[in-house]
N, C-alpha and C. Protein backbone atom coordinates (compact mmCIF):
# COMPACT_ATOMS: atom_id res chain seq x y z
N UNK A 1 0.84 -1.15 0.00
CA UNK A 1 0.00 0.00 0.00
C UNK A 1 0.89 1.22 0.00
N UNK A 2 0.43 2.31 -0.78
CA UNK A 2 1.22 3.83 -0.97
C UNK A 2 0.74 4.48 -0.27
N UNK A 3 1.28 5.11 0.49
CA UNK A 3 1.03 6.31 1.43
C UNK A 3 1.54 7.46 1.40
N UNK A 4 0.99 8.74 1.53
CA UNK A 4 1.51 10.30 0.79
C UNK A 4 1.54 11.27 2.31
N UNK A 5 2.50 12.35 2.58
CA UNK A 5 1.98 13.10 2.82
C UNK A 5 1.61 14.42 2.02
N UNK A 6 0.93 14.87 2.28
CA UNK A 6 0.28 16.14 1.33
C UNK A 6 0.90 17.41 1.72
N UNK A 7 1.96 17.56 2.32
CA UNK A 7 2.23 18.57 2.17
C UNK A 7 4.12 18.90 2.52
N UNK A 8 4.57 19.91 2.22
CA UNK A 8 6.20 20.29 2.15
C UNK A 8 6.36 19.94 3.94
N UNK A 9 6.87 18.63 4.47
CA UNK A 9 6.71 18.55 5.72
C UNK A 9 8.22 18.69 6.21
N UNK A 10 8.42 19.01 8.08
CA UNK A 10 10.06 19.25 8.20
C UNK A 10 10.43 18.19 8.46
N UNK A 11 11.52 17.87 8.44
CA UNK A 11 12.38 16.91 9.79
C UNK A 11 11.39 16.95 11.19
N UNK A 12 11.80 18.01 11.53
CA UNK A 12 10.95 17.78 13.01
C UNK A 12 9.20 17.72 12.81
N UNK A 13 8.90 17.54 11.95
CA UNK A 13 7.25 17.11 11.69
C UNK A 13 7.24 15.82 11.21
N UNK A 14 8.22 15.17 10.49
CA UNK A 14 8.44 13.81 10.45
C UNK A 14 8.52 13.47 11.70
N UNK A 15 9.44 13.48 12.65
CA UNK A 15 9.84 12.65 13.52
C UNK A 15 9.08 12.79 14.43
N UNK A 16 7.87 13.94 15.33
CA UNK A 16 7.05 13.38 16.01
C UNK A 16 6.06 13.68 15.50
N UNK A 17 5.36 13.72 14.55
CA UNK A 17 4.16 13.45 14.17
C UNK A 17 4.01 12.09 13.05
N UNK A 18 4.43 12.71 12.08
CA UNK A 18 4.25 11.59 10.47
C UNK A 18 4.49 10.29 11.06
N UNK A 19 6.00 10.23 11.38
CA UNK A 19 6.71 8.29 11.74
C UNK A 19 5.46 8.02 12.73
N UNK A 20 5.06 8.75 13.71
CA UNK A 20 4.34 7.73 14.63
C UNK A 20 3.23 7.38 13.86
N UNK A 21 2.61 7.80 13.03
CA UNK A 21 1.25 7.55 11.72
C UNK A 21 2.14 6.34 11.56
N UNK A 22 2.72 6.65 10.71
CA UNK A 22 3.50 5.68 9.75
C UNK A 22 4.18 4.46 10.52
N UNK A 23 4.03 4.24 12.23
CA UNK A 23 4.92 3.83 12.74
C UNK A 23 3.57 2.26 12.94
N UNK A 24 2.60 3.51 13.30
CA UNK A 24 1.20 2.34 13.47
C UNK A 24 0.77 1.81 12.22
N UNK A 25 0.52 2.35 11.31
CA UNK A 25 0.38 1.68 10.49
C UNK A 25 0.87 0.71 10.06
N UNK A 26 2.13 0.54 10.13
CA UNK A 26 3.34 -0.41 9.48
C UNK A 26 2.90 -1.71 10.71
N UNK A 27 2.73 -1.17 11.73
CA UNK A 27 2.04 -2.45 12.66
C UNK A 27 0.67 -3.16 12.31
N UNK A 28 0.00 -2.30 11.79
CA UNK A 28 -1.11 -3.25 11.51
C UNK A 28 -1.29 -3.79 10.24
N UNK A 29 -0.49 -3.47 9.26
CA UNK A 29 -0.57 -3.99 7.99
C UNK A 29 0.71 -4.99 7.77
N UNK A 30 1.53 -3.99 8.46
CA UNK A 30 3.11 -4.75 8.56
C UNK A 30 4.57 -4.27 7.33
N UNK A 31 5.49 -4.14 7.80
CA UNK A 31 6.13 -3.05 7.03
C UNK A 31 6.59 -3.70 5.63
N UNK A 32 6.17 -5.01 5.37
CA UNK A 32 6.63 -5.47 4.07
C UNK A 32 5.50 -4.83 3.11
N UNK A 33 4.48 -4.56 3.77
CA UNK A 33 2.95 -4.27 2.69
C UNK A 33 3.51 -2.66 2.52
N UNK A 34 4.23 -1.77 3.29
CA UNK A 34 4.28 0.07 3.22
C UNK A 34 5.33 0.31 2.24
N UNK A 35 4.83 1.25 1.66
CA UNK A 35 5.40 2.51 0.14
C UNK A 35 5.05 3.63 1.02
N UNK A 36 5.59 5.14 0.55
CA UNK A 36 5.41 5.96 0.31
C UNK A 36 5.76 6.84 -0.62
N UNK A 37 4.61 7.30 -1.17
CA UNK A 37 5.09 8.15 -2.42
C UNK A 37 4.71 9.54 -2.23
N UNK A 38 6.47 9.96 -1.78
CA UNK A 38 6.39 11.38 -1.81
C UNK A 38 7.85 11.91 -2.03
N UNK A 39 7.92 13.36 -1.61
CA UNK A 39 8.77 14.00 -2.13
C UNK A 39 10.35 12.75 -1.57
N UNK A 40 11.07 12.66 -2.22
CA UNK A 40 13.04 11.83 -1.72
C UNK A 40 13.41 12.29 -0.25
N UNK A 41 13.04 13.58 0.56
CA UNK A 41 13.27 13.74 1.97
C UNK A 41 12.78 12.67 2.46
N UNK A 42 11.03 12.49 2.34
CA UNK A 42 9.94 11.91 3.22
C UNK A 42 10.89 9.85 2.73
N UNK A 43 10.84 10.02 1.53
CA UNK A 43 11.10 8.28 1.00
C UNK A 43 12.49 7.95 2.06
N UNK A 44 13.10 8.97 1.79
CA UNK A 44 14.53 9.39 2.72
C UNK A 44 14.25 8.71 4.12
N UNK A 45 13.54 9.60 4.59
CA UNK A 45 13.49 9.27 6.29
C UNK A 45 12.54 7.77 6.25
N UNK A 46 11.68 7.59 5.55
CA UNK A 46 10.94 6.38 6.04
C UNK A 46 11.94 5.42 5.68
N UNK A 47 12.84 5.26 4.91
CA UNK A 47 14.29 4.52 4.80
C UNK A 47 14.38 3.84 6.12
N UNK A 48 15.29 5.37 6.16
CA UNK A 48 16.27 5.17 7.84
C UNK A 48 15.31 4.70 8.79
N UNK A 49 14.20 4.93 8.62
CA UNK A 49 13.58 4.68 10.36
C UNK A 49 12.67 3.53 10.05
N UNK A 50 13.37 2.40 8.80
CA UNK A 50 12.90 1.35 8.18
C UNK A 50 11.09 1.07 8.73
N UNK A 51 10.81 2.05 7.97
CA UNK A 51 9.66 2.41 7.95
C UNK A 51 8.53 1.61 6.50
N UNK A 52 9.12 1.60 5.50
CA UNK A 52 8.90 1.27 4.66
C UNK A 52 9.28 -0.62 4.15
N UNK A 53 8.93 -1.24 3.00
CA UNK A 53 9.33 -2.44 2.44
C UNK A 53 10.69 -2.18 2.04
N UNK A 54 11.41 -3.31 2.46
CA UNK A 54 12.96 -3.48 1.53
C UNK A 54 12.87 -4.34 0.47
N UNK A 55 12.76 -3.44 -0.58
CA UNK A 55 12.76 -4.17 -2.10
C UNK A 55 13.81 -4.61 -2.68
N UNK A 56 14.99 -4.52 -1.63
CA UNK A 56 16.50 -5.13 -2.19
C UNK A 56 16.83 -4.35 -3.31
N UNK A 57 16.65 -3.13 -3.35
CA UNK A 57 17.17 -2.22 -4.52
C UNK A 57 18.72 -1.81 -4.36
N UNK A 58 19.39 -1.43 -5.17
CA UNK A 58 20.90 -1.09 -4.87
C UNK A 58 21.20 -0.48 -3.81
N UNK A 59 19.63 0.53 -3.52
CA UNK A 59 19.86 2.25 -1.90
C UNK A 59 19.92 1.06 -1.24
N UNK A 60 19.16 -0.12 -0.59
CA UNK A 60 18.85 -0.55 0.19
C UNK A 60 19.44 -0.82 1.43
């Protein structure tokens, strides 16, 4: 499943607001099912805070 945020968000609006969304979610669906499609910051941080599926791509 793809998930967006809608808007130019910071670092510090990622880290205590967005990830904890993104943190539950990934629990109830489970983090192999999570995408996000948004701006390379947001894809960026849901990376690091392996937030997202590892598709074994070269970044990985």
């Amino acid at each position: 499943m793809f998930f967006a945020v809608d808007f130019d968000i910071t670092l510090t609006q990622w880290s205590f607001v967005a990830s904890e969304n993104f943190r539950a979610t990934c629990r109830m669906l489970g983090r192999d099912r999570m995408e996000i499609y948004d701006h390379s910051r947001v894809c960026d941080w849901a990376r690091e805070d392996a937030m997202i599926a590892d598709l074994g791509g070269a970044n990985s």
